[in-house]
Protein backbone atom coordinates (compact mmCIF):
# COMPACT_ATOMS: atom_id res chain seq x y z
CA UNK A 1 40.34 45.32 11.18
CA UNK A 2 37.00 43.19 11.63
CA UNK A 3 34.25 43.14 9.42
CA UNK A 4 30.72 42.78 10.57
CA UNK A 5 29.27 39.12 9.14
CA UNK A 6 27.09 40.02 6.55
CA UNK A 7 24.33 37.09 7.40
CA UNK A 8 23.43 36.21 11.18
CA UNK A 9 20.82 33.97 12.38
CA UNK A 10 20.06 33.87 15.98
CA UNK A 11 19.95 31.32 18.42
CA UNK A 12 16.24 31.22 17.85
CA UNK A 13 15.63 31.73 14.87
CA UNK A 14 17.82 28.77 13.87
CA UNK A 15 15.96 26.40 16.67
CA UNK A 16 12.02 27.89 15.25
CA UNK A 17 13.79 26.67 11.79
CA UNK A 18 14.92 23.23 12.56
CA UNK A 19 11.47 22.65 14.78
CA UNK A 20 9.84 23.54 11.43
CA UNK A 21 12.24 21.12 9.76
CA UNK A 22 12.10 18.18 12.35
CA UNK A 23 7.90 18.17 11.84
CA UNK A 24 7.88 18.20 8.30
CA UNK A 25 10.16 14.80 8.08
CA UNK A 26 8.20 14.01 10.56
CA UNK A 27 4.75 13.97 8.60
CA UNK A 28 6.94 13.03 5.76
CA UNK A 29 7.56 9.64 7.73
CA UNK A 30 4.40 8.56 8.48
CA UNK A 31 2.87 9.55 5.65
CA UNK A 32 5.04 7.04 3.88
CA UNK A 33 4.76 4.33 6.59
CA UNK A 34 0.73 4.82 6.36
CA UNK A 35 1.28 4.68 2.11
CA UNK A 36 2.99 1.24 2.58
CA UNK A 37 0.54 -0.13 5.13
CA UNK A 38 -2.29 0.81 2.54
CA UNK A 39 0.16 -1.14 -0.38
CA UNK A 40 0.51 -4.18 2.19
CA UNK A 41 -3.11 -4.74 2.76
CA UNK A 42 -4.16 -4.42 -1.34
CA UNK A 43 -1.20 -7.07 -1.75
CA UNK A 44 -2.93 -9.34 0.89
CA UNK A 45 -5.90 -8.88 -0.81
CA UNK A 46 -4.59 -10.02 -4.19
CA UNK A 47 -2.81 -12.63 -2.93
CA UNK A 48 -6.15 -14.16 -0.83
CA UNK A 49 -7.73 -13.60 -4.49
CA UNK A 50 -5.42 -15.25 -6.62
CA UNK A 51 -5.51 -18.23 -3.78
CA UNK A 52 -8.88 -18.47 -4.53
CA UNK A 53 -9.40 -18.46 -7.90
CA UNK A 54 -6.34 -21.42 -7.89
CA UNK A 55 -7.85 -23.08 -5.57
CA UNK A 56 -11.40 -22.98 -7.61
CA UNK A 57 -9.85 -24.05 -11.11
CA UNK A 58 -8.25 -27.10 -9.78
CA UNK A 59 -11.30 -27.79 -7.37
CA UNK A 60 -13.13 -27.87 -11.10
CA UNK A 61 -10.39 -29.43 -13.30
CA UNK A 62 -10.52 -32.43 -10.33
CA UNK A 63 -13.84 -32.62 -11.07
CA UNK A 64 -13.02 -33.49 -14.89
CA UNK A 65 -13.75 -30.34 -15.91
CA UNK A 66 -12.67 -28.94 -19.02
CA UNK A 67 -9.97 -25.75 -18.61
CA UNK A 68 -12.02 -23.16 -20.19
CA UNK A 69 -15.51 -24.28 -18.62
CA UNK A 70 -13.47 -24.71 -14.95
CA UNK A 71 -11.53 -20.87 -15.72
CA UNK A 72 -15.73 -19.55 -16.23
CA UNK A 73 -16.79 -21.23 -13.15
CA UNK A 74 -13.55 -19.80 -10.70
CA UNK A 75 -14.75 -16.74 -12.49
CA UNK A 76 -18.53 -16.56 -11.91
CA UNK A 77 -17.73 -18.27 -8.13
CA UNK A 78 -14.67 -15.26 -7.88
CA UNK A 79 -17.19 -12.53 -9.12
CA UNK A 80 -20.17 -13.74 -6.69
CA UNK A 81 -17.53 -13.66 -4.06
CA UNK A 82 -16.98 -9.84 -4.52
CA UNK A 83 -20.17 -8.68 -4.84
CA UNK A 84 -21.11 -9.64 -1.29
CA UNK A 85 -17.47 -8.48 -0.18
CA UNK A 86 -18.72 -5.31 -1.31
């Protein structure tokens, strides 16, 4: 004797699911991808910064500078440099 299956799930109802399913990882995906562009770009801009301020404190210890006076120069020169970034 054959028993009836106690769950069933129709043709479309198991294609409306997996449509569901498919667009979710889909926004899932680039939703990440757009996260780790936005991380990318900060890191460029940190790196560019750090560049600079390097590149200011041994422009100022060349100059004979002493270390703390050259570190509050690439400092002031660093700061003025973001405000008109901004």
């Amino acid at each position: 004797m054959q028993s009836d299956p106690a769950f069933v799930i129709s043709g479309q109802a198991l294609l409306s699911v997996g449509a569901v399913l498919g667009a979710l990882a889909g926004t899932i995906s680039l939703l990440f991808k757009l996260l780790l562009g936005a991380k990318n770009e900060q890191l460029k801009d940190v790196i560019a910064e750090r560049d600079f301020y390097k590149a200011a404190l041994l422009k100022a210890l060349e100059s004979g500078e002493r270390a703390a006076s050259a570190a509050d120069q690439a400092t002031a020169i660093a700061s003025d440099r973001a405000r008109t970034r901004r």
